[in-house]
Protein backbone atom coordinates (compact mmCIF):
# COMPACT_ATOMS: atom_id res chain seq x y z
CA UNK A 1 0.00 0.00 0.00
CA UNK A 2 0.98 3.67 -0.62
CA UNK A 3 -0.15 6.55 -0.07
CA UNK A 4 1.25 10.28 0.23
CA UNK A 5 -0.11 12.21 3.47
CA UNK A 6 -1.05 15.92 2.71
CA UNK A 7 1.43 16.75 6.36
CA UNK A 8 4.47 15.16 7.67
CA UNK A 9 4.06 12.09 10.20
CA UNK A 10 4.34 12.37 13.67
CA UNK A 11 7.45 9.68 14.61
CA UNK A 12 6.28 6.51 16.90
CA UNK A 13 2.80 7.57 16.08
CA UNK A 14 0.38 4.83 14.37
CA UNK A 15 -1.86 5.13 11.94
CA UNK A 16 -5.25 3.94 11.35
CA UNK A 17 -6.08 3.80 8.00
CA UNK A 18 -9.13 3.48 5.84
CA UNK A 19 -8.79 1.49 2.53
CA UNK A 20 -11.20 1.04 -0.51
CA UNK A 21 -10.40 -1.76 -2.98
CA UNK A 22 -11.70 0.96 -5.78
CA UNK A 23 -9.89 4.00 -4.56
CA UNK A 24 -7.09 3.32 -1.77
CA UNK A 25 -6.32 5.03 0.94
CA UNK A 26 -9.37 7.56 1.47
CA UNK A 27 -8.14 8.62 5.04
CA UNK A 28 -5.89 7.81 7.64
CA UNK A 29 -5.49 9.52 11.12
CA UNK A 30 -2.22 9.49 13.60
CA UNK A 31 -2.99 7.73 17.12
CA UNK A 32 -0.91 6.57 20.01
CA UNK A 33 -0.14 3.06 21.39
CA UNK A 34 -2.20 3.48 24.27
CA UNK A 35 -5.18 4.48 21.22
CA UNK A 36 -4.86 0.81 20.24
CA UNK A 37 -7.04 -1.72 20.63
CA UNK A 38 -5.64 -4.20 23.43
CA UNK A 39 -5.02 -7.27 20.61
CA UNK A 40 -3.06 -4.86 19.07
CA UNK A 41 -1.69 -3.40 21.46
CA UNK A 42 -0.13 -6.68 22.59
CA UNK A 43 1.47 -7.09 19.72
CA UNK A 44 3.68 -4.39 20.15
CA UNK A 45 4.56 -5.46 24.07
């Protein structure tokens, strides 16, 4: 997947992003680990 983002990343941030098979990346938004959800989360311990 690629994509370019209209502002520069924030470092160690994640990023949640929304994908449509007929256009790609339609939005994304910059969250933190403690954001995650806990499965995910975990995967990152």
């Amino acid at each position: 997947m690629e994509f370019t983002a209209a502002e520069p990343l924030t470092e160690g941030a994640f990023l949640v992003v929304y994908y449509r098979s007929d256009k790609g990346v339609t939005t994304y938004e910059e969250i933190q680990k403690a954001d995650l959800p806990k499965a995910v989360a975990n995967l990152f311990k």
